[in-house]
Protein backbone atom coordinates (compact mmCIF):
# COMPACT_ATOMS: atom_id res chain seq x y z
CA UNK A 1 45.80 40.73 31.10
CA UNK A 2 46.97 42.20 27.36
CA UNK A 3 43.80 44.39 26.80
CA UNK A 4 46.05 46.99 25.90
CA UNK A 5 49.83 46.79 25.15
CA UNK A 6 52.18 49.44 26.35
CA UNK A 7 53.47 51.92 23.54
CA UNK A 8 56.99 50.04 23.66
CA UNK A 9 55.05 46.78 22.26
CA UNK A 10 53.03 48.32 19.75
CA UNK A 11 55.91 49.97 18.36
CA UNK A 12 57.99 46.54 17.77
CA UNK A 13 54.80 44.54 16.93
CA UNK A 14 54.14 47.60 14.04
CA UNK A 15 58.01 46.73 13.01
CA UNK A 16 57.17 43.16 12.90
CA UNK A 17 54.63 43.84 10.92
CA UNK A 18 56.49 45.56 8.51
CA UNK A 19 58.91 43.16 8.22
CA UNK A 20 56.21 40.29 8.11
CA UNK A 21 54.22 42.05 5.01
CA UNK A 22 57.22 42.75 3.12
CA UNK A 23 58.53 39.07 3.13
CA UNK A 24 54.81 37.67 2.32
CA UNK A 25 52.88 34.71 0.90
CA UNK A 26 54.89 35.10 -2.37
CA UNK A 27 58.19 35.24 -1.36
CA UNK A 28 57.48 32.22 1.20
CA UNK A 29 55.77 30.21 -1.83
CA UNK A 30 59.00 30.41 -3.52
CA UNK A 31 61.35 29.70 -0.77
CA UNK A 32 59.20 26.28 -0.10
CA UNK A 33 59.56 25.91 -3.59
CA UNK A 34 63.12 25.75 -3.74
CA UNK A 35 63.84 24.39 0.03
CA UNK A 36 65.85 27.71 0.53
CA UNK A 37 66.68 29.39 3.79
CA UNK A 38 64.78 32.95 4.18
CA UNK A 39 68.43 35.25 4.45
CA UNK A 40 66.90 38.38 3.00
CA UNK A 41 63.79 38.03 5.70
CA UNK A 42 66.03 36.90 8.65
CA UNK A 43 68.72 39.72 8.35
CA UNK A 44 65.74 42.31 7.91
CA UNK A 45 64.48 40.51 12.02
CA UNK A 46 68.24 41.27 12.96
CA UNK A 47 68.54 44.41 11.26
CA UNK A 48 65.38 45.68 12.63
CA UNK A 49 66.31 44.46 16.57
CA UNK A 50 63.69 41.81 16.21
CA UNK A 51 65.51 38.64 16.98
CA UNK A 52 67.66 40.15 20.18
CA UNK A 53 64.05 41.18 21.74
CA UNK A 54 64.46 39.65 24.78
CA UNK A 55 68.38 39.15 25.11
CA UNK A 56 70.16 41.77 27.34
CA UNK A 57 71.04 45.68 25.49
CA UNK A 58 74.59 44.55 27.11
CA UNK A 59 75.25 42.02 24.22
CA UNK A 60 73.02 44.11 21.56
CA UNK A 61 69.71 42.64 22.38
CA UNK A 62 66.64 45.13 23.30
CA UNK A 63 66.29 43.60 26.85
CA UNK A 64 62.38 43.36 26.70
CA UNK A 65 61.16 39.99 27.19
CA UNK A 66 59.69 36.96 26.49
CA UNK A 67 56.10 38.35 25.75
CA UNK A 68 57.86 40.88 23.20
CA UNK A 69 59.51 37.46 21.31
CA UNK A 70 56.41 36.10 21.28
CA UNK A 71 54.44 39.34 20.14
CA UNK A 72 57.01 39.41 17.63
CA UNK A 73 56.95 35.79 15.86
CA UNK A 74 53.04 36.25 16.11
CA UNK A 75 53.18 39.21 13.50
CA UNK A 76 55.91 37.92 11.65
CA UNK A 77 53.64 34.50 10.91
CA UNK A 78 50.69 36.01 10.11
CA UNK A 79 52.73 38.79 8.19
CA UNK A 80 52.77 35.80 5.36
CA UNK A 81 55.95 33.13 7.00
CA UNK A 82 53.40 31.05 8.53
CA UNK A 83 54.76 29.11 11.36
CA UNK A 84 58.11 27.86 9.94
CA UNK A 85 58.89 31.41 11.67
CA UNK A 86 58.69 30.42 15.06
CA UNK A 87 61.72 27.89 14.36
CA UNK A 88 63.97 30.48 13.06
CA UNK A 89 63.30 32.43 16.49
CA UNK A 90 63.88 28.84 17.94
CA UNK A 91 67.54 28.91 16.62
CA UNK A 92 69.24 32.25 17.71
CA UNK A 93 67.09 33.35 20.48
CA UNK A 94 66.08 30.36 22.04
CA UNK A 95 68.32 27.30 21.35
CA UNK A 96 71.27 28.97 22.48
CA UNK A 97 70.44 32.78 23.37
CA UNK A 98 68.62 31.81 26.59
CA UNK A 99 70.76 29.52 28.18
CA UNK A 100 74.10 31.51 27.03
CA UNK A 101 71.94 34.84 28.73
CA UNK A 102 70.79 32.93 31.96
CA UNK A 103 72.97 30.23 32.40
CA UNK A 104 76.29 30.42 30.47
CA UNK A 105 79.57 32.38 31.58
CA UNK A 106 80.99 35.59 31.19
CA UNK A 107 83.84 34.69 28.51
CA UNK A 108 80.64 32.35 26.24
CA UNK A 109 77.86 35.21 26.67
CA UNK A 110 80.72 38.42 25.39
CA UNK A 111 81.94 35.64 22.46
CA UNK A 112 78.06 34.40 20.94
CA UNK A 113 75.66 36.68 22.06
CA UNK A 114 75.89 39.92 19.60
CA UNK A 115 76.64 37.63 16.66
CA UNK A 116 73.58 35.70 17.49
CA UNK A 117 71.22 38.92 17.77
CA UNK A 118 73.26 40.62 14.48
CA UNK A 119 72.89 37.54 12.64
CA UNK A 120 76.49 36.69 11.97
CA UNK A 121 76.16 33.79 14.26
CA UNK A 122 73.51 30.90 13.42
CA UNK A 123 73.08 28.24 15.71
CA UNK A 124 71.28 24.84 16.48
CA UNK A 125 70.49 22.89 19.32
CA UNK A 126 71.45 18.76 19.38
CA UNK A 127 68.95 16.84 21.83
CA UNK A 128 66.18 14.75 20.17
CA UNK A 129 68.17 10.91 19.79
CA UNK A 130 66.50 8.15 18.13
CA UNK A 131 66.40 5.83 20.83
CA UNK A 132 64.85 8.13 22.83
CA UNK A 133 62.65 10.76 20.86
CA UNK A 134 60.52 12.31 23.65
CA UNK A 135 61.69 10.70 26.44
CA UNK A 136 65.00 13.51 26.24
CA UNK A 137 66.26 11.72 30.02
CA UNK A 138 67.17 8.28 28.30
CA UNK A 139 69.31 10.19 25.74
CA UNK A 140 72.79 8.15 25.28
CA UNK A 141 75.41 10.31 23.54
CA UNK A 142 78.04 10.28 26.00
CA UNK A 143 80.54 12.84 26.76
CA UNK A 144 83.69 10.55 28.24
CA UNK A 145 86.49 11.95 30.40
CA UNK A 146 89.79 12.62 27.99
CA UNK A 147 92.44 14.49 30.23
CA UNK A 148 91.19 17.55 31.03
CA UNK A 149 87.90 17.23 28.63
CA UNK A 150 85.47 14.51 27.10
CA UNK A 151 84.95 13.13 23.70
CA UNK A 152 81.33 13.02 23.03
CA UNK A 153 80.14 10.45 21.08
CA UNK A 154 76.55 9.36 19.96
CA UNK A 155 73.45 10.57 16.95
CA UNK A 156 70.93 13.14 17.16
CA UNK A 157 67.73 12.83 15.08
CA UNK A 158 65.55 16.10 13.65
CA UNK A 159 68.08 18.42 14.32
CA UNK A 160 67.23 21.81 12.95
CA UNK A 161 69.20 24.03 11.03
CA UNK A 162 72.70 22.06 11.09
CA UNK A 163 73.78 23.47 7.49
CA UNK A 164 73.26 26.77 7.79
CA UNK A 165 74.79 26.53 11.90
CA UNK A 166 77.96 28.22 13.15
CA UNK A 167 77.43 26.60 16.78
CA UNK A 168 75.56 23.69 17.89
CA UNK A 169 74.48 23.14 21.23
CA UNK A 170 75.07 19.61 22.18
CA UNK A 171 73.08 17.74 25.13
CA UNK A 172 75.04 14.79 26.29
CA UNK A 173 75.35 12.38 29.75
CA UNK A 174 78.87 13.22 31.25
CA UNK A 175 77.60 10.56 33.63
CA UNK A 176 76.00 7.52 32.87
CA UNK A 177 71.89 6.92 33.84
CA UNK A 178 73.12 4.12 35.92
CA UNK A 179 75.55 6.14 37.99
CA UNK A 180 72.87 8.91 39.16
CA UNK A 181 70.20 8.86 41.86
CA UNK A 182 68.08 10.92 39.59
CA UNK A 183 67.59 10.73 35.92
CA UNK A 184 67.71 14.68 35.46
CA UNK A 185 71.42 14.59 37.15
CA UNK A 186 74.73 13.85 35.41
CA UNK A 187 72.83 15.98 32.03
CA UNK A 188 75.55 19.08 30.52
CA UNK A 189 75.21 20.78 27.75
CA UNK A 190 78.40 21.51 25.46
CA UNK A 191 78.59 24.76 22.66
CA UNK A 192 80.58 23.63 20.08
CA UNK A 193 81.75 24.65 16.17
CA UNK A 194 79.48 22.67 14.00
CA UNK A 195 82.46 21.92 11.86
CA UNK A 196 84.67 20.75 14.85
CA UNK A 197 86.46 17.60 14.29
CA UNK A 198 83.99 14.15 14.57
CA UNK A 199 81.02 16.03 13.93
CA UNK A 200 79.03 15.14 10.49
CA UNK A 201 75.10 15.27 9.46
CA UNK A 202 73.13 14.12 6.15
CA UNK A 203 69.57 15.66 5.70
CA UNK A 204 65.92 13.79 5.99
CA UNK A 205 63.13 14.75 3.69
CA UNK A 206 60.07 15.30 4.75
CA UNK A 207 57.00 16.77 4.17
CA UNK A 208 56.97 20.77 4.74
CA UNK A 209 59.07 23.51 7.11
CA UNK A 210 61.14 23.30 3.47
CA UNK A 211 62.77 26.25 4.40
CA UNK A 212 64.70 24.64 7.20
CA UNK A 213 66.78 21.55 6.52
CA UNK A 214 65.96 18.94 9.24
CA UNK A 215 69.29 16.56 10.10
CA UNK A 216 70.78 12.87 11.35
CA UNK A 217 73.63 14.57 13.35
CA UNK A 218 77.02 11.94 14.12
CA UNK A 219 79.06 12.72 16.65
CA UNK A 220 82.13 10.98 16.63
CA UNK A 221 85.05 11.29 19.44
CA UNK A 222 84.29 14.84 19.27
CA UNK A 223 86.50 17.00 21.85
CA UNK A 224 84.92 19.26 24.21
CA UNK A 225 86.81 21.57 27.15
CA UNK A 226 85.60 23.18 30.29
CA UNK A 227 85.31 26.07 28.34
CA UNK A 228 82.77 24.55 26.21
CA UNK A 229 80.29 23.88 29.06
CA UNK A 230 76.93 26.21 29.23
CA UNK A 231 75.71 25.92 32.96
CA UNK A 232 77.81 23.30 35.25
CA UNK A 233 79.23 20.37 34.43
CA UNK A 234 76.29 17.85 35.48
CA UNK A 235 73.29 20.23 35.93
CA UNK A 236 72.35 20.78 32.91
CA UNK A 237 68.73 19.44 33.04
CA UNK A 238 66.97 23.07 34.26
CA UNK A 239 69.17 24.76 31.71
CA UNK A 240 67.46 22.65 29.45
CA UNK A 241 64.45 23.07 30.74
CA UNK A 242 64.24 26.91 29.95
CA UNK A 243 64.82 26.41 26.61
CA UNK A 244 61.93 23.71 25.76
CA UNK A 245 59.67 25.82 27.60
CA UNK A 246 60.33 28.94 25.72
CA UNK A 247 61.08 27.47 22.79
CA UNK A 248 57.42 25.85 23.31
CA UNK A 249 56.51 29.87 23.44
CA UNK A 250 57.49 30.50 20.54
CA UNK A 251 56.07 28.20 18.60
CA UNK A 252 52.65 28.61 19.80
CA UNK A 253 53.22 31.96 18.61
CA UNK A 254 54.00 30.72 15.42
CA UNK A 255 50.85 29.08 15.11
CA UNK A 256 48.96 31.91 16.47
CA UNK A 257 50.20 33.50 13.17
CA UNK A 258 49.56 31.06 10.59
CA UNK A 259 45.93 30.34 12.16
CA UNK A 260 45.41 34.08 11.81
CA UNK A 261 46.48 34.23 8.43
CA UNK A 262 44.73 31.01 7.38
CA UNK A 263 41.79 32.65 8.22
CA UNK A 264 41.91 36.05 6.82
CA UNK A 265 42.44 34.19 3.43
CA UNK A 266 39.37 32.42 3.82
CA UNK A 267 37.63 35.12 4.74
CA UNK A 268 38.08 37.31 1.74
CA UNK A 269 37.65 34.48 -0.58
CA UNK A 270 34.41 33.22 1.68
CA UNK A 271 32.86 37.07 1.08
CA UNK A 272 34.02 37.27 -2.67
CA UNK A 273 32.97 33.33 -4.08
CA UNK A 274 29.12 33.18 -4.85
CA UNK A 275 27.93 29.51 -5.96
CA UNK A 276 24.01 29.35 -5.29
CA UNK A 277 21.91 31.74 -5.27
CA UNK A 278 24.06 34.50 -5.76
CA UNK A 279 25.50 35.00 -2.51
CA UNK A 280 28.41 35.05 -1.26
CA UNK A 281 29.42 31.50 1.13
CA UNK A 282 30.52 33.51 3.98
CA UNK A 283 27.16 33.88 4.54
CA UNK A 284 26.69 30.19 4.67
CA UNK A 285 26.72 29.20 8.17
CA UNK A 286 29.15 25.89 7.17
CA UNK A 287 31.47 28.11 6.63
CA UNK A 288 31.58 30.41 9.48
CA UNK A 289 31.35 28.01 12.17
CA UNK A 290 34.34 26.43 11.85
CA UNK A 291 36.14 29.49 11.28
CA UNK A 292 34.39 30.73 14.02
CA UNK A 293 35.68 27.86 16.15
CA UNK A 294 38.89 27.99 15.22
CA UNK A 295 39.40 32.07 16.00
CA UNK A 296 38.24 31.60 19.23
CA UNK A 297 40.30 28.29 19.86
CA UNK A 298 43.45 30.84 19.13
CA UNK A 299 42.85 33.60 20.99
CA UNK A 300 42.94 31.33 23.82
CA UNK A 301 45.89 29.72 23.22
CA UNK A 302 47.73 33.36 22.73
CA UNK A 303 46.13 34.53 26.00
CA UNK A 304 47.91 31.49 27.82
CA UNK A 305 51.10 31.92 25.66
CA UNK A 306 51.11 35.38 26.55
CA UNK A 307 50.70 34.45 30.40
CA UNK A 308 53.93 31.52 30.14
CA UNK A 309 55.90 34.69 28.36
CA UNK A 310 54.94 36.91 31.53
CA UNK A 311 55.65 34.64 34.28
CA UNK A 312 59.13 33.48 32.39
CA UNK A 313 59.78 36.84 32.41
CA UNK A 314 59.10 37.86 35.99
CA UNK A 315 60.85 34.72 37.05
CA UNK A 316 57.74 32.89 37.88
CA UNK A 317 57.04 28.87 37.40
CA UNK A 318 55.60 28.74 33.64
CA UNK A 319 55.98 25.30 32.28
CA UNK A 320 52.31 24.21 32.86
CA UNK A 321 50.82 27.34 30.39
CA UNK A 322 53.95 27.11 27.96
CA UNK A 323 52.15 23.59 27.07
CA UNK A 324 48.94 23.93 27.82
CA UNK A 325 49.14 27.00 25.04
CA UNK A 326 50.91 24.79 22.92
CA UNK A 327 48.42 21.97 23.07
CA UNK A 328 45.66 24.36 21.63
CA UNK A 329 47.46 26.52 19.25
CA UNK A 330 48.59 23.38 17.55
CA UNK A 331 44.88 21.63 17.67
CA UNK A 332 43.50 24.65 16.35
CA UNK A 333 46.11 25.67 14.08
CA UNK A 334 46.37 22.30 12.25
CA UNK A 335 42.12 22.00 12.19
CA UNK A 336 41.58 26.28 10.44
CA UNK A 337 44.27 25.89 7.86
CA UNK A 338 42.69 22.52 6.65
CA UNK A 339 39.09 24.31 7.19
CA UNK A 340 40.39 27.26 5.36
CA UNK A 341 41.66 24.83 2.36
CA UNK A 342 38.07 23.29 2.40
CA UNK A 343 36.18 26.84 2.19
CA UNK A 344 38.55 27.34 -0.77
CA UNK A 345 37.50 24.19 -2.12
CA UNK A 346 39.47 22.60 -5.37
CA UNK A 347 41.52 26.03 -5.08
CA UNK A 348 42.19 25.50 -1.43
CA UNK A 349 44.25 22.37 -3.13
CA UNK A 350 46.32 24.55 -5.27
CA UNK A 351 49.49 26.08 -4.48
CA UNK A 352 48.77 29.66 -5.36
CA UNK A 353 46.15 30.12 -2.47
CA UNK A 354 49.11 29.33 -0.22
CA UNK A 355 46.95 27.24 2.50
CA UNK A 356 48.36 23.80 1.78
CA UNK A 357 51.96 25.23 2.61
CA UNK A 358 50.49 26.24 5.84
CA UNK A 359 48.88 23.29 6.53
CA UNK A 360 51.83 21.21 5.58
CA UNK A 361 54.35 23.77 8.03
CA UNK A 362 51.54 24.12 11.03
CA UNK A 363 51.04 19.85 11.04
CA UNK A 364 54.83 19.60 12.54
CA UNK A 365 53.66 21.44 15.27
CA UNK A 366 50.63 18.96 16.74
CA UNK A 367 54.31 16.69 17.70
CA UNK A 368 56.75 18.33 17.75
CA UNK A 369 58.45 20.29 19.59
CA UNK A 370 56.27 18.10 22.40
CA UNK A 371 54.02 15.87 21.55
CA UNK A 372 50.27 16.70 22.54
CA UNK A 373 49.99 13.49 23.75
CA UNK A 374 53.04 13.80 26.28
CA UNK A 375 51.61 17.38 26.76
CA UNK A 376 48.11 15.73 27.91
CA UNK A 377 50.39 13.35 30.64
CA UNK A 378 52.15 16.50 31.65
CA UNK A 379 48.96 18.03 32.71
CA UNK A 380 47.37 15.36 34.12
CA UNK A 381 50.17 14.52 36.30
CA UNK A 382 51.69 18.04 37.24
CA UNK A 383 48.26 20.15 37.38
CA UNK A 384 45.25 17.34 37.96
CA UNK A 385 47.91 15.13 40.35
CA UNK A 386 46.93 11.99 38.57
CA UNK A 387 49.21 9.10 38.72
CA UNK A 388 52.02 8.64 35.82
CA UNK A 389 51.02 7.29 33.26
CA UNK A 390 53.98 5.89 31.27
């Protein structure tokens, strides 16, 4: 289906790359060192049209598509980010640049999107909820009626990018579970000023993806207008559901990437090391196997990535190959950078060969931003018709 790309693509893949090579392995070594946000590397994706790839030229954006985004991150993570790059694109262009393009109105599209693609604007997204982690339909925050708005009230869990965020887009019930037919109704999502009134956040530590702080968001008696709605009031479920699938997109590209570049540095150290006999262990069948395995595991998953991106973009039903790319570009990705770290050997261990950054950064991935497990019940109940499991 992608044997060849048009000139259009190779010309912003070839910028990506650029971009990708001059913000390498070094300068993301350091930034995971020191839990710092990448500014120099994310205002060269804005400066360079990367990040509005496929958000209308109306608002600034290059109008491409989806496939171009994902074409994009790919380059960008094997460039040297590794797969911490796909949540950047998760931020801007996903979390609130599709549903402000596809879904929002007039007055929120003209006021977000060109800051969003320049880069003055940052933004997160405010869904996961403790009590309900996967399950996103039994979320609780509430937004309740107050005059002409609501005050939403509730916590959000593993919220990305709330310090550095200008806008957050909120995901609340502005009617309670037990006052729908269906669980998907009485769902609306709210944009609001992350520093509006009620709204606070402390960070969790964890284990990698130091780059981007990961956040306990409060919401307290927050107020939110008509104005603040993106979709309608109530229907906010398939607004939602375009950006999990995309944002699923773009992370499988992300791990695309760092599989990529796990490899290539095994590679050149697997045809440079010589133990026994002289020669070097890429000839050793041990280690090309699993390498082996791995590459071809990858290109799979980007063939099926690149299929979701082409039916999102021609309007077409794409859930079912958003996951299933996911599923094994997350497998894979997670299994070659440990393999890579093990053809390295002690040095595989050591932070200067870079791999255990990318292992740590591409692990995230096998649960988040779906589980594989819950990916596994959403095939076997959507494309094999099996019975629901849970």
């Amino acid at each position: 289906m992608y044997a060849e790309l048009t000139e259009q693509q190779r010309l912003i893949v070839e910028t990506a790359r650029v971009v990708g090579k001059r913000y390498g392995l070094e300068y993301w070594r350091d930034l995971d060192s020191r839990k710092a946000y990448p500014e120099e590397m994310w205002r060269a994706i804005c400066e360079n049209g990367l990040a509005g790839a496929a958000l209308p030229e109306s608002h600034g954006g290059s109008g491409l598509g989806m496939v171009e985004l994902a074409l994009v991150v790919e380059a960008l993570a094997e460039g040297g980010a590794g797969s911490t790059v796909g949540q950047l694109f998760m931020l801007n262009p996903i979390f609130a640049g599709v549903p402000l393009a596809k879904h929002s109105s007039a007055a929120l599209r003209d006021r977000y999107l060109p800051g969003l693609i320049s880069g003055d604007i940052h933004a997160c997204m405010a869904l996961t909820e403790p009590d309900a982690g996967t399950n996103s339909l039994e979320l609780r925050t509430r937004a309740e009626p107050n005059g002409n708005g609501w005050l939403l009230n509730g916590r959000k869990i593993w919220i990305t990018g709330v310090e550095r965020s200008d806008i957050m887009i909120v995901v609340a019930r502005t009617r309670k579970i037990e006052e729908v037919s269906r669980r998907t109704e009485g769902i609306t999502l709210f944009l609001i000023d992350t520093k509006r009134a009620g709204v606070s956040h402390t960070t969790i530590e964890k284990l990698g993806t130091n780059t981007l702080s990961s956040c306990m968001v409060y919401l307290e008696n927050v107020p939110v207008a008509p104005s603040d709605i993106v979709g309608e009031e109530g229907a906010g479920w398939h607004v939602l559901l375009d950006v999990l699938n995309t944002e699923r997109i773009v992370t499988t590209a992300g791990l695309v990437g760092t599989g990529r570049l796990a490899i290539r540095v095994a590679v050149d150290f697997a045809n440079q090391r010589k133990v026994f006999n002289d020669v070097p262990i890429g000839r050793y069948q041990g280690i090309q196997f699993p390498l082996a395995q791995g590459h071809a595991e990858l290109e799979c998953a980007r063939i099926m990535n690149l299929h979701a991106a082409a039916c999102f973009d021609h309007g077409r039903p794409y859930g079912s190959q958003a996951n299933q790319a996911k599923l094994i570009a997350s497998q894979a990705a997670s299994r070659v950078t440990e393999r890579a770290m093990q053809t390295l050997g002690g040095m595989g261990y050591a932070k200067e060969s870079h791999l255990e950054r990318l292992w740590r950064d591409a692990r995230l991935f096998r649960f988040a931003p779906v589980s594989e497990e819950m990916i596994l019940n959403y095939i076997a109940n959507h494309d094999l018709g099996l019975p629901r499991s849970y």
